[in-house]
Protein backbone atom coordinates (compact mmCIF):
# COMPACT_ATOMS: atom_id res chain seq x y z
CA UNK A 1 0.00 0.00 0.00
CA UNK A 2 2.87 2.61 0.98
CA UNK A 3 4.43 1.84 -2.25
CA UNK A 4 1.25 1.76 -4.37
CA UNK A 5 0.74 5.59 -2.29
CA UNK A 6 3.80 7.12 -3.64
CA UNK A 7 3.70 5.55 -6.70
CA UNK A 8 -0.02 7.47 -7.29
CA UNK A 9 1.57 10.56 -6.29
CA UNK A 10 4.12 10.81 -8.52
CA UNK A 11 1.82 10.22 -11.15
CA UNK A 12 -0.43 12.55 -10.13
CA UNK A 13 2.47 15.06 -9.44
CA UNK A 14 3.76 14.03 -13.40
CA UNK A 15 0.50 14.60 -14.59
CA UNK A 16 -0.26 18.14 -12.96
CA UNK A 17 3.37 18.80 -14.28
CA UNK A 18 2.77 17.92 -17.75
CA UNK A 19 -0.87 19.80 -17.55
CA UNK A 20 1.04 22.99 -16.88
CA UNK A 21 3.57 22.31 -19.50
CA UNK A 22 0.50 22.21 -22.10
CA UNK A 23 -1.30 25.36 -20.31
CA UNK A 24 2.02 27.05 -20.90
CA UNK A 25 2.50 26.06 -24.42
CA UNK A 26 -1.17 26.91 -25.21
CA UNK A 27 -0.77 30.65 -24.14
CA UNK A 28 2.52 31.48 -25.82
CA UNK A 29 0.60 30.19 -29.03
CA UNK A 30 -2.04 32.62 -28.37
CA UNK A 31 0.72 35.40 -28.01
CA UNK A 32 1.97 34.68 -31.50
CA UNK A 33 1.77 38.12 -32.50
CA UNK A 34 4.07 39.44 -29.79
CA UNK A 35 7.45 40.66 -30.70
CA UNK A 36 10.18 37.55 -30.80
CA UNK A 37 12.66 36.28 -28.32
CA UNK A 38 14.01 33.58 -26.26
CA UNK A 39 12.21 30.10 -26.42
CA UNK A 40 11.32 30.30 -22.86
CA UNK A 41 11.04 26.46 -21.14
CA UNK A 42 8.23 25.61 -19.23
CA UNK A 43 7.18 27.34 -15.85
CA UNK A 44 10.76 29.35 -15.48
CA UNK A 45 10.56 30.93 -18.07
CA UNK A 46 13.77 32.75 -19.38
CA UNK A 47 14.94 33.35 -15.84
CA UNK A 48 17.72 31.24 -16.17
CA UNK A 49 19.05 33.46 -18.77
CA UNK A 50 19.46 35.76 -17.12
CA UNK A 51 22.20 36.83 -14.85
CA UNK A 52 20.90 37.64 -11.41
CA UNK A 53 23.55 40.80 -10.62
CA UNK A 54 23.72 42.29 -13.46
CA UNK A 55 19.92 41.80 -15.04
CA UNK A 56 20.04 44.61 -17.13
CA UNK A 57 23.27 44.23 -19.05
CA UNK A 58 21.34 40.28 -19.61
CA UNK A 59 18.37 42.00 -20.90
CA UNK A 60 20.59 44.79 -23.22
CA UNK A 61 22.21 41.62 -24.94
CA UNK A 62 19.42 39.79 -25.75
CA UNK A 63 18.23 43.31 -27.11
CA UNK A 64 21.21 42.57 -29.51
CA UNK A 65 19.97 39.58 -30.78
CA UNK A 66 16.41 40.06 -30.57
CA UNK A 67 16.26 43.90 -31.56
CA UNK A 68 15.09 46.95 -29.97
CA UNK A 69 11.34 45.06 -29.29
CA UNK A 70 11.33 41.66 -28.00
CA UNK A 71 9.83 39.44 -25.49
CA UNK A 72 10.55 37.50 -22.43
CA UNK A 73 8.91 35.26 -19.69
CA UNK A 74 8.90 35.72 -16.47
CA UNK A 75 8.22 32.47 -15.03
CA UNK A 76 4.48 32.09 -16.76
CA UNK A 77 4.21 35.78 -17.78
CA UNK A 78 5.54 37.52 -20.80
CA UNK A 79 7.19 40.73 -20.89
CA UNK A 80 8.00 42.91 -23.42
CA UNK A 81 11.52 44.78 -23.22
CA UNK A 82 12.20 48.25 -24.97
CA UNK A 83 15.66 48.05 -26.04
CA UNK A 84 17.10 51.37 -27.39
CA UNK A 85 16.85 55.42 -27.67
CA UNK A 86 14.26 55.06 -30.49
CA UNK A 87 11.75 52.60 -29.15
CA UNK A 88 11.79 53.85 -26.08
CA UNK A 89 11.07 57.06 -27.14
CA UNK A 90 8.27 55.80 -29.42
CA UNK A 91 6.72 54.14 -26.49
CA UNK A 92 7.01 56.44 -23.45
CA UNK A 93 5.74 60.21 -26.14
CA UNK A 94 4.44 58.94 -29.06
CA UNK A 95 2.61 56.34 -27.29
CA UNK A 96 2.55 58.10 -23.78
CA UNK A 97 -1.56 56.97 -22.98
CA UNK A 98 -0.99 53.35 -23.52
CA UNK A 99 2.17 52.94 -22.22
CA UNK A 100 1.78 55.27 -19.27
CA UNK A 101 0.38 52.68 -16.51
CA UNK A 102 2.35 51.27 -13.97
CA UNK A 103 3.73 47.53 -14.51
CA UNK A 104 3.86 44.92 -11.73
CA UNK A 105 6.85 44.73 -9.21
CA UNK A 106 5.83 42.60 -6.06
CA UNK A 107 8.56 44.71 -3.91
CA UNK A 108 7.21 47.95 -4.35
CA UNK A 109 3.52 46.47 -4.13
CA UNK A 110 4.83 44.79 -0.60
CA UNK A 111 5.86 48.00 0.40
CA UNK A 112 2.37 50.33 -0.99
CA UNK A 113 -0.04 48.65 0.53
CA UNK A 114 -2.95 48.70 -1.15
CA UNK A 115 -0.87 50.61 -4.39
CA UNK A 116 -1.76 53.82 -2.83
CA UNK A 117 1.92 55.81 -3.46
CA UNK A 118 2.87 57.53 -6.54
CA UNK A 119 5.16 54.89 -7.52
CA UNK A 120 2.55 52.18 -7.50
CA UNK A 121 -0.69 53.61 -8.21
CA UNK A 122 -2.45 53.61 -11.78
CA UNK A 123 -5.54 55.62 -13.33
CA UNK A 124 -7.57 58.22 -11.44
CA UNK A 125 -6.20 57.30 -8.30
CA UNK A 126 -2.56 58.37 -9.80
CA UNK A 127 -3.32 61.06 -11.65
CA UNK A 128 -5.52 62.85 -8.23
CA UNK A 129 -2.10 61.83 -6.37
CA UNK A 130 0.43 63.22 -9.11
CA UNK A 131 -1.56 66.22 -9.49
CA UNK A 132 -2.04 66.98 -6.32
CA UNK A 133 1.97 66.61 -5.23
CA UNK A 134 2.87 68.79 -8.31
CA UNK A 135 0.72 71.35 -7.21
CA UNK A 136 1.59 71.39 -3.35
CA UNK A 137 5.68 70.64 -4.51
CA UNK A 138 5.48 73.86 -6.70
CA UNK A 139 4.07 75.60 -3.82
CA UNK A 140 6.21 74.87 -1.44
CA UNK A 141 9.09 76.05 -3.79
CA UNK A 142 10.24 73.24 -6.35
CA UNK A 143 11.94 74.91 -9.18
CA UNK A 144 11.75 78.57 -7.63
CA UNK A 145 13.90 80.83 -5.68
CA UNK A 146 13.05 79.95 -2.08
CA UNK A 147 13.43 76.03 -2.66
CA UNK A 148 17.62 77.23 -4.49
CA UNK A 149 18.28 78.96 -1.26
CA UNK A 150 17.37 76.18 0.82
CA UNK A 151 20.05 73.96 -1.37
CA UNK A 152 22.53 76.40 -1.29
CA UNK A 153 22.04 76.79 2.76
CA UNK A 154 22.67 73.26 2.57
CA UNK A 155 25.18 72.99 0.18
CA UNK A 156 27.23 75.52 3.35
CA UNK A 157 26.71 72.90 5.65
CA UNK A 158 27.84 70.10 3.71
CA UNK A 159 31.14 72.13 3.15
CA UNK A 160 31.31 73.26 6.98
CA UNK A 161 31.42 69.64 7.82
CA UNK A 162 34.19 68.62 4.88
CA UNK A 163 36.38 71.26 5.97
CA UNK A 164 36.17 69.92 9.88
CA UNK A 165 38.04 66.67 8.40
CA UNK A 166 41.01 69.10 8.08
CA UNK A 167 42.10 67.36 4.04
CA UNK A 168 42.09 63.87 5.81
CA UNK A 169 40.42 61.14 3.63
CA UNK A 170 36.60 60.13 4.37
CA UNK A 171 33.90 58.23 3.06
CA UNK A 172 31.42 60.75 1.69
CA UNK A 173 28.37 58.33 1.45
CA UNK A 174 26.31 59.48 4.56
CA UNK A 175 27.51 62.68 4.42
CA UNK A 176 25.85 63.23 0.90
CA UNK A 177 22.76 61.41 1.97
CA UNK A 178 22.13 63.80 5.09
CA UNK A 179 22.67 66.89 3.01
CA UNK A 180 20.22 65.74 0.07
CA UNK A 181 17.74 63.81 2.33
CA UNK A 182 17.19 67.64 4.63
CA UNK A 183 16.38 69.46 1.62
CA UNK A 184 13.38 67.02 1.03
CA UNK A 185 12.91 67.11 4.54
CA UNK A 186 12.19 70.73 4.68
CA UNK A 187 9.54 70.24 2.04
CA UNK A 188 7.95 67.28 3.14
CA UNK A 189 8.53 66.96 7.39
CA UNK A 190 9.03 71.25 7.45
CA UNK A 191 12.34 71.44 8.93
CA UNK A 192 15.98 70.10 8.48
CA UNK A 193 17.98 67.57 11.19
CA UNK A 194 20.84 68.13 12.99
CA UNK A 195 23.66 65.67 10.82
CA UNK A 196 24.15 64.21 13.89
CA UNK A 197 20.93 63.72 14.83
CA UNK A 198 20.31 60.01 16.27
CA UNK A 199 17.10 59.88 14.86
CA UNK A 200 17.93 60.94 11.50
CA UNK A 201 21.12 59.01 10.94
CA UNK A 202 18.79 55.93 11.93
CA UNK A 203 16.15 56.70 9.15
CA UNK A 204 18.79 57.11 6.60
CA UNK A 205 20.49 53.86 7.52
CA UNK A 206 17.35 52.23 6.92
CA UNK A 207 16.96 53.73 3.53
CA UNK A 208 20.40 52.69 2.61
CA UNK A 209 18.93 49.09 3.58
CA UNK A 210 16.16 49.13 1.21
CA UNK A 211 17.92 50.57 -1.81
CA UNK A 212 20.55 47.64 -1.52
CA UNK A 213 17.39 45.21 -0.98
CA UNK A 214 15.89 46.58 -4.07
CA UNK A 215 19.02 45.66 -6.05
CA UNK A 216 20.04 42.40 -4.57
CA UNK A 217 19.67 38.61 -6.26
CA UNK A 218 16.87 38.24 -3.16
CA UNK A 219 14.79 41.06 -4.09
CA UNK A 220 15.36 40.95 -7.99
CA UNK A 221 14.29 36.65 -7.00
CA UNK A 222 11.42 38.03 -4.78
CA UNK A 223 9.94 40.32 -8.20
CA UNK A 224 9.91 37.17 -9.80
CA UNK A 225 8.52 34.46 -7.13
CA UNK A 226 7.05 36.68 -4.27
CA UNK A 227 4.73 34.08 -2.57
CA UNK A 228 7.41 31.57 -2.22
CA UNK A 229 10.40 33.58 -1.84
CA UNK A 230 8.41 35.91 0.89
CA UNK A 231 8.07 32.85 2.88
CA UNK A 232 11.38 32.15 2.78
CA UNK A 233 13.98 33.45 5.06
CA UNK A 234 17.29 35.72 3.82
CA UNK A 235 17.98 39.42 3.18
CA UNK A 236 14.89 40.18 1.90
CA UNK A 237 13.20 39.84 4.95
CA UNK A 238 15.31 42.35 6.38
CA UNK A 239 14.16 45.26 3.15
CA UNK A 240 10.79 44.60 4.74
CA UNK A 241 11.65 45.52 8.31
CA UNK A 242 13.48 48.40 7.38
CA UNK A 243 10.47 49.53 4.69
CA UNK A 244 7.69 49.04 7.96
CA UNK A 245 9.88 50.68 10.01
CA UNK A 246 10.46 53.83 7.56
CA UNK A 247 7.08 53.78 7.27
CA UNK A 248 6.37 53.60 11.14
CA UNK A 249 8.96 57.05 11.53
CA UNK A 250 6.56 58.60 8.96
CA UNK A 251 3.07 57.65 10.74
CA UNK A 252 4.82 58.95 14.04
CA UNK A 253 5.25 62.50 12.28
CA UNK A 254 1.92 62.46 10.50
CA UNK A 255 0.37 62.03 13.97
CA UNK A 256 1.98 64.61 15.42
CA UNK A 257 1.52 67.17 12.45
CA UNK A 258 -2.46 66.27 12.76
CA UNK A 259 -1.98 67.34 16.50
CA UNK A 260 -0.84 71.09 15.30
CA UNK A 261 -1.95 70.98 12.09
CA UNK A 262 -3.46 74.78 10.78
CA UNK A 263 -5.28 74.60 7.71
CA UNK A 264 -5.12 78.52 6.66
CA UNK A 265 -1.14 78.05 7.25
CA UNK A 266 -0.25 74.72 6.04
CA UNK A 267 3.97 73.93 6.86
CA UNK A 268 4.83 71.61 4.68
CA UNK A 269 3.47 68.95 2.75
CA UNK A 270 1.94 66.50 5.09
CA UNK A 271 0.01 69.81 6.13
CA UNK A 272 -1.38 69.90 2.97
CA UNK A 273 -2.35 66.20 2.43
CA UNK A 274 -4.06 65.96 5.92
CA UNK A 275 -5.88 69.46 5.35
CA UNK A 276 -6.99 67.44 1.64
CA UNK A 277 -7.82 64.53 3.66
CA UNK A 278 -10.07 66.61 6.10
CA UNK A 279 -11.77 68.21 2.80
CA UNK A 280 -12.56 65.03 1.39
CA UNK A 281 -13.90 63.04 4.16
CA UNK A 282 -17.28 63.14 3.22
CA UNK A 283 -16.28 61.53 0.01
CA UNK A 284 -16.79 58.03 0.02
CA UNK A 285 -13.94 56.84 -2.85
CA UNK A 286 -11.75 59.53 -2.00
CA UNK A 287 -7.76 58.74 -2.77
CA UNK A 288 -6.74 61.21 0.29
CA UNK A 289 -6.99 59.35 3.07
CA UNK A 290 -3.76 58.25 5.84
CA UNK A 291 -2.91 54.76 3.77
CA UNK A 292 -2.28 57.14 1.28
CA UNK A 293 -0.39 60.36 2.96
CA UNK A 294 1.96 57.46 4.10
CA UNK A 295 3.01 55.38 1.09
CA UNK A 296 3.37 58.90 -0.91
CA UNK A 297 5.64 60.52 1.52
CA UNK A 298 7.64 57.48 1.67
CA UNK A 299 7.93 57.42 -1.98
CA UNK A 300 8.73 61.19 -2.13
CA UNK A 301 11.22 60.39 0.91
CA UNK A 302 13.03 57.97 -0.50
CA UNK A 303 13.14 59.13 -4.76
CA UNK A 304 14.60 62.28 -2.99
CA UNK A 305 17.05 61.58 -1.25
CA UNK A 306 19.14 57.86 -2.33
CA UNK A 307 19.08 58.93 -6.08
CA UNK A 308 20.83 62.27 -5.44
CA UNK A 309 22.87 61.34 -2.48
CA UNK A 310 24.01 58.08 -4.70
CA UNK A 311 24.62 60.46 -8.02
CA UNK A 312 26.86 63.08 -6.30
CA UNK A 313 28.78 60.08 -4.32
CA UNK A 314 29.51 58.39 -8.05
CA UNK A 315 29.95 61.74 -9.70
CA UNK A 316 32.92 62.74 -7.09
CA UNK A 317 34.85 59.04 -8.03
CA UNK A 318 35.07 60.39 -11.16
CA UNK A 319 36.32 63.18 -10.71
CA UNK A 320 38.97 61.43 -8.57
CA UNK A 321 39.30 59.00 -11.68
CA UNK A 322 39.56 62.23 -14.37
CA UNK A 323 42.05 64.85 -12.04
CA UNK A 324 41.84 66.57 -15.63
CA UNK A 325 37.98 67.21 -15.80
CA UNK A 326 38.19 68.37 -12.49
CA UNK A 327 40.89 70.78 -13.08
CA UNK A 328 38.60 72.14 -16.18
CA UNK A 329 35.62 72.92 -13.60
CA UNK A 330 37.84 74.45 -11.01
CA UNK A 331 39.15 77.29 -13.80
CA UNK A 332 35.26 77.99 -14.84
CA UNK A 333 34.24 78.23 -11.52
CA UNK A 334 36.86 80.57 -10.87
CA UNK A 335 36.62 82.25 -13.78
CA UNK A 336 32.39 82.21 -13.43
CA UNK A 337 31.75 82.77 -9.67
CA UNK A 338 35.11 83.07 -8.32
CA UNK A 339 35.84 82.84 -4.37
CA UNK A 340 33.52 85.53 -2.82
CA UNK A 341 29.91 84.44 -3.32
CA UNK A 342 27.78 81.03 -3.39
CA UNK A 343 26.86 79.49 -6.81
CA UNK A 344 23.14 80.22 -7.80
CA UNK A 345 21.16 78.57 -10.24
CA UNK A 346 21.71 81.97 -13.07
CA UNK A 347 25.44 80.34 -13.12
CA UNK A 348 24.37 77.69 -14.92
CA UNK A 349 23.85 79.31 -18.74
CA UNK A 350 27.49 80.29 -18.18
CA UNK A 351 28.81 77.07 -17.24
CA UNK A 352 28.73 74.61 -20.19
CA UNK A 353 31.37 72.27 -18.99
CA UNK A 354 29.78 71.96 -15.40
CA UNK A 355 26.71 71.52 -17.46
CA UNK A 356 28.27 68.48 -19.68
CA UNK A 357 30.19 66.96 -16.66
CA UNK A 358 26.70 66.53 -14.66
CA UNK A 359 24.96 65.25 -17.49
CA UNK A 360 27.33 62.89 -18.70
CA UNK A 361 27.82 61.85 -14.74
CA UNK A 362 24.57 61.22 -15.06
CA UNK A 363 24.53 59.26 -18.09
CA UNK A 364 27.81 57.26 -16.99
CA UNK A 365 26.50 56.27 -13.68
CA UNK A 366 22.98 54.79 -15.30
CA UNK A 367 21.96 54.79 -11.95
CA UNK A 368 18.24 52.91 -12.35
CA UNK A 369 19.21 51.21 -15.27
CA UNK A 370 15.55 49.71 -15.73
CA UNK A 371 13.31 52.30 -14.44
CA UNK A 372 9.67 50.79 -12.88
CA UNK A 373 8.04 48.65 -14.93
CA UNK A 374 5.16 49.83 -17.15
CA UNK A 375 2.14 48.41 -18.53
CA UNK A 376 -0.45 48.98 -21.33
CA UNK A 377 -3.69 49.89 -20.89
CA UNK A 378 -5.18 48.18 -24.26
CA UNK A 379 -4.48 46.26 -26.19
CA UNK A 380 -1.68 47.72 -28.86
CA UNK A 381 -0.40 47.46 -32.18
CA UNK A 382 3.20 48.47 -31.71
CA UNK A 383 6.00 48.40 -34.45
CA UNK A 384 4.15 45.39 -36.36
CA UNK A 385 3.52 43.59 -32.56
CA UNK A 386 0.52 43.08 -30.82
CA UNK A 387 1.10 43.65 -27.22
CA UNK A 388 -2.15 42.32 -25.09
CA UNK A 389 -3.42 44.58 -22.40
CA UNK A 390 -1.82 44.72 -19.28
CA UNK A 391 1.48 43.10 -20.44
CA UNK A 392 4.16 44.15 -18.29
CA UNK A 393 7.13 46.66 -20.47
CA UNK A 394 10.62 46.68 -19.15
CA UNK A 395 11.76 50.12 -19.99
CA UNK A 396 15.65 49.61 -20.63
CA UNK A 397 16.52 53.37 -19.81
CA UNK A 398 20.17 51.76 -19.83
CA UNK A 399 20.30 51.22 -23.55
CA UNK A 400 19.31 54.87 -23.89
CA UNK A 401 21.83 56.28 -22.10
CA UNK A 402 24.49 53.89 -23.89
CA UNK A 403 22.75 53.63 -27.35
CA UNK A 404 25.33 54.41 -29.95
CA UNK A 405 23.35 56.19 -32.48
CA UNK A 406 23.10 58.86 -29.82
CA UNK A 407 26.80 59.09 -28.03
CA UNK A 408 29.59 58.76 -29.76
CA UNK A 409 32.07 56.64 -27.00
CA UNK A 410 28.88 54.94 -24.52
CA UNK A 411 31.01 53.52 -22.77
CA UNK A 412 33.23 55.74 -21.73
CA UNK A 413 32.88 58.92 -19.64
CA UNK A 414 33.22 61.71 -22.05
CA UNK A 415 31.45 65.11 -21.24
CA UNK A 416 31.98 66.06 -24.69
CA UNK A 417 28.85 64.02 -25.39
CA UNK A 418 26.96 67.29 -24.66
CA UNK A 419 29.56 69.99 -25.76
CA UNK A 420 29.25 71.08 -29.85
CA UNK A 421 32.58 71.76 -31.53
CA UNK A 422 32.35 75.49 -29.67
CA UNK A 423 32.35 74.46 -26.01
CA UNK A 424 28.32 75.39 -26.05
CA UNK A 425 26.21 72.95 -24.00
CA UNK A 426 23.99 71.30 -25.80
CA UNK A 427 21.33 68.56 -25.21
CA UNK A 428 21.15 64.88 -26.35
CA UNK A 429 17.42 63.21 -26.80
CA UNK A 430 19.74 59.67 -25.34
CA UNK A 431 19.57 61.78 -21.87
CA UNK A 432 16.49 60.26 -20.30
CA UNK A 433 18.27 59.39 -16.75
CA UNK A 434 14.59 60.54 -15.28
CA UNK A 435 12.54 58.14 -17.56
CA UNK A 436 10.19 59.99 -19.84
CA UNK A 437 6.74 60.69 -20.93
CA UNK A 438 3.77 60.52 -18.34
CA UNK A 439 6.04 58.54 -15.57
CA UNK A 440 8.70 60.85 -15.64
CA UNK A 441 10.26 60.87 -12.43
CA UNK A 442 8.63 64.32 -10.29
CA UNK A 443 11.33 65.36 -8.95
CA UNK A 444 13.81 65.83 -11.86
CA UNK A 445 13.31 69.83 -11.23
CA UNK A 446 15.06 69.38 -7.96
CA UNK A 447 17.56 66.69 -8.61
CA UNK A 448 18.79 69.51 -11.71
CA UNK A 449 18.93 72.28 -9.00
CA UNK A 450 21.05 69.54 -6.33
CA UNK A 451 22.92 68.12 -8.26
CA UNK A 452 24.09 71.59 -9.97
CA UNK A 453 24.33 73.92 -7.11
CA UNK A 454 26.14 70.87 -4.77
CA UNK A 455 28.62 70.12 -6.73
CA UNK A 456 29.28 73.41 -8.29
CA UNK A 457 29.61 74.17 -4.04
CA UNK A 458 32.12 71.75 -3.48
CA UNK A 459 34.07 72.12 -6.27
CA UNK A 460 34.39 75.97 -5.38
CA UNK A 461 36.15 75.03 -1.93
CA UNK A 462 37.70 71.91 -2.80
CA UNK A 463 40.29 69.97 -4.68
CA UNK A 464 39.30 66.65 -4.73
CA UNK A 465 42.08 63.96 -3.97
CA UNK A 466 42.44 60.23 -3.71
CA UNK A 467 44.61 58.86 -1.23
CA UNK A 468 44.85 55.79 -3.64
CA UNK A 469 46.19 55.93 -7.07
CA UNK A 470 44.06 56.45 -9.59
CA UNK A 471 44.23 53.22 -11.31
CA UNK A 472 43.15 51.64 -8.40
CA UNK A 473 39.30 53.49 -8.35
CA UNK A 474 36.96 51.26 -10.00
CA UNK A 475 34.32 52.79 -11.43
CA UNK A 476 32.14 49.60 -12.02
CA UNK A 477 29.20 49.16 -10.22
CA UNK A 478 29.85 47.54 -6.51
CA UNK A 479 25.92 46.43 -6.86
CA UNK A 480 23.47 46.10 -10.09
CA UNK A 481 20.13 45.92 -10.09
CA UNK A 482 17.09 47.80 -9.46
CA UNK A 483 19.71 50.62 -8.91
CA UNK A 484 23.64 50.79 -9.40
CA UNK A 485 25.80 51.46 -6.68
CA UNK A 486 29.92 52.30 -6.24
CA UNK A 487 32.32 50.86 -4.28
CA UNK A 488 33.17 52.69 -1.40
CA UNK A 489 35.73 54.39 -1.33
CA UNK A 490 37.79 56.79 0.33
CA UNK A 491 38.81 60.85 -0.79
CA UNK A 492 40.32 63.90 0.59
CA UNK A 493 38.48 67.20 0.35
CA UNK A 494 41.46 69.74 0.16
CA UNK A 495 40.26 73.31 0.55
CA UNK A 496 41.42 75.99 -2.16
């Protein structure tokens, strides 16, 4: 009988195995119209082809044998990837509507409950919760005057604490994420920490968790298999702690802003999303509510302050790596600003190198080589394709940045990717380090202002050294994933 048992079983287990095989066959013949690509076996799909730390660069290659359109399964689902400056473009402007919903990505859903952030969100719920941060963002100063003085008062600070260190070498990692995280802070909490603040330094650590979460082989494993691999203990488990406890920190300060809270003088915006919440109360289906004020200032949070604190920390290894681009800034700043007053935003227009080196930094760096997944909202005939609704799109922002129809060495770091033969600026449709189209990231007005007025700051008061040679600095990505991320590394801030 025992025998006889397990003998049933494994028929029964060969059987349901087969059945899926055939179920999986079945619907890749009913997707003969979507754009070509790896035979994908059954139930793993093409998972196995690709490389787990570097998934992009797997997906860019098999854009090189596929072509800019093709398809691949995730486990039972197919996916179409966008694969260069010209299709991606198509997709994201031409095609903005359809391809303009959010695509599926089982962290980021863990993490929005409910898909109630900005990240997560799709139709009238997003477009009520992108609306109504542009609006209360602008007022609170993104892109004018008042929100460029709060930068440059931070940009002082950051410099006040590099010249404590007296020229000896540091790791600038945290010290770039407390600068850039307290400019969001003022807009979104109403006031700046302390950088040694307990508190603070704890909240950032956690963020630094869940970025490296987001790009490890655990969470890229846990986008692909989340109701097994959630059960399962490793890292991963840890991105969620740190994500509830983020979110925890932000509840705290919700509950004490809708203590004080003062509707004809709202502080910053949590103000403004509980005073929205309060005016839409009586509305049954309303998309203000505290689910919501949560996940969106953790998504506002977080976009604001790793990506910049992550691009200025990469930006300053190459300068290390290039002394001779750095020695080029140093003699238009002086020559521009000089020694006397802070860089302001009006310094830009004169500053066409500073200009190209921050762009092609930018570029270089392809710091969220994949960008969130999108999705269509239709069905779509696309390049000769028919894409079925709701099909996920990877957006490979990577093969923008590196296609070679729009920069001339992608590979390399060359700022004279956006110099013409006069030393002018001038812009390259390949620059889409901010996605495009409807997604486009919402704070790329701010990240400009950051990026240009902090490192135009530093570079004013510092010579930048490495206290290893410069052969030794690897500019390779230490991590590759959802984001990349350098080494760490070590420099000396030398003042001028």
């Amino acid at each position: 009988m025992e025998i006889f048992g397990e003998t049933t079983v494994l028929f029964i287990a060969s059987m349901v195995f087969l059945l899926l095989i055939i179920i999986e066959v079945r619907k890749q013949k009913s997707n003969d119209r979507l754009p070509p690509g790896p035979t994908p076996p059954p139930i793993l799909g093409n998972i196995l082809q690709l490389n787990g730390k570097d998934v992009f660069k797997s997906l860019n290659k098999l854009g090189e044998k596929y072509g800019p359109v093709y398809t691949i399964y995730m486990g039972m689902k197919p996916v179409v990837v966008l694969c260069s400056c010209d299709a991606v473009k198509e997709a994201l402007i031409d095609y903005g509507e359809e391809f303009g919903a959010r695509g599926e990505m089982p962290l980021l859903d863990r993490i929005c409950s409910g898909n109630h952030g900005l990240s997560t969100s799709n139709g009238e719920r997003w477009k009520q919760l992108r609306r109504f941060a542009m609006i209360t963002l602008k007022n609170f100063g993104i892109g004018k005057r008042s929100i460029e003085e709060r930068i440059q008062e931070e940009a002082h600070f950051l410099t006040e604490e590099f010249r404590k260190c007296n020229g000896q070498p540091l790791d600038p990692t945290f010290y770039f994420s407390k600068a850039v995280a307290n400019v969001i802070c003022t807009v979104v909490f109403g006031d700046r920490f302390e950088y040694e603040d307990k508190s603070f330094l704890h909240l950032l650590s956690l963020l630094n968790e869940v970025y490296k979460g987001f790009s490890s082989v655990w969470g890229q494993m846990y986008n692909l298999f989340p109701k097994v691999v959630g059960k399962l203990p490793g890292p991963h488990q840890k991105l969620f702690k740190c994500c509830d406890a983020i979110q925890e920190i932000i509840k705290e300060r919700v509950k004490t802003h809708k203590e004080t809270v003062d509707p004809s003088s709202p502080r910053d915006f949590i103000d403004c999303f509980l005073i929205k919440i309060e005016e839409e109360k009586h509305i049954p289906q309303s998309e203000f509510h505290m689910e919501a004020i949560v996940n969106t200032v953790f998504d506002l949070f977080a976009a604001g302050t790793e990506t910049g604190s992550t691009t200025l920390r990469y930006g300053l290894m190459i300068l290390l790596k290039y002394p001779d681009v750095q020695e080029r800034i140093h003699k238009e700043i002086d020559h521009v600003i000089g020694k006397n007053r802070a860089p302001c935003l009006d310094d830009r227009s004169s500053m066409p190198y500073m200009e190209a080196v921050i762009h092609e930094i930018q570029r270089f760096i392809d710091l969220i080589p994949m960008a969130l997944p999108h999705k269509v909202i239709q069905d779509l005939n696309f390049r000769g394709f028919v894409i079925p609704k709701d099909t996920t799109i990877y957006v490979m922002l990577s093969s923008v940045l590196r296609d070679p129809k729009q920069f001339k060495h992608p590979n390399q770091f060359n700022p004279g990717h956006f110099l013409d033969d006069k030393g002018n600026f001038c812009r390259n449709e390949g620059f889409m380090p901010f996605s495009a189209g409807k997604r486009i990231c919402l704070g790329q007005g701010l990240a400009k202002m950051e990026l240009f007025l902090f490192f135009t700051t530093i570079l004013q008061n510092f010579s930048l050294q490495s206290p290893v040679d410069i052969e030794e600095i690897d500019l390779t990505p230490q991590m590759s994933g959802f984001g990349n991320f350098p080494h760490h590394y070590q420099l000396c801030f030398i003042p001028r």
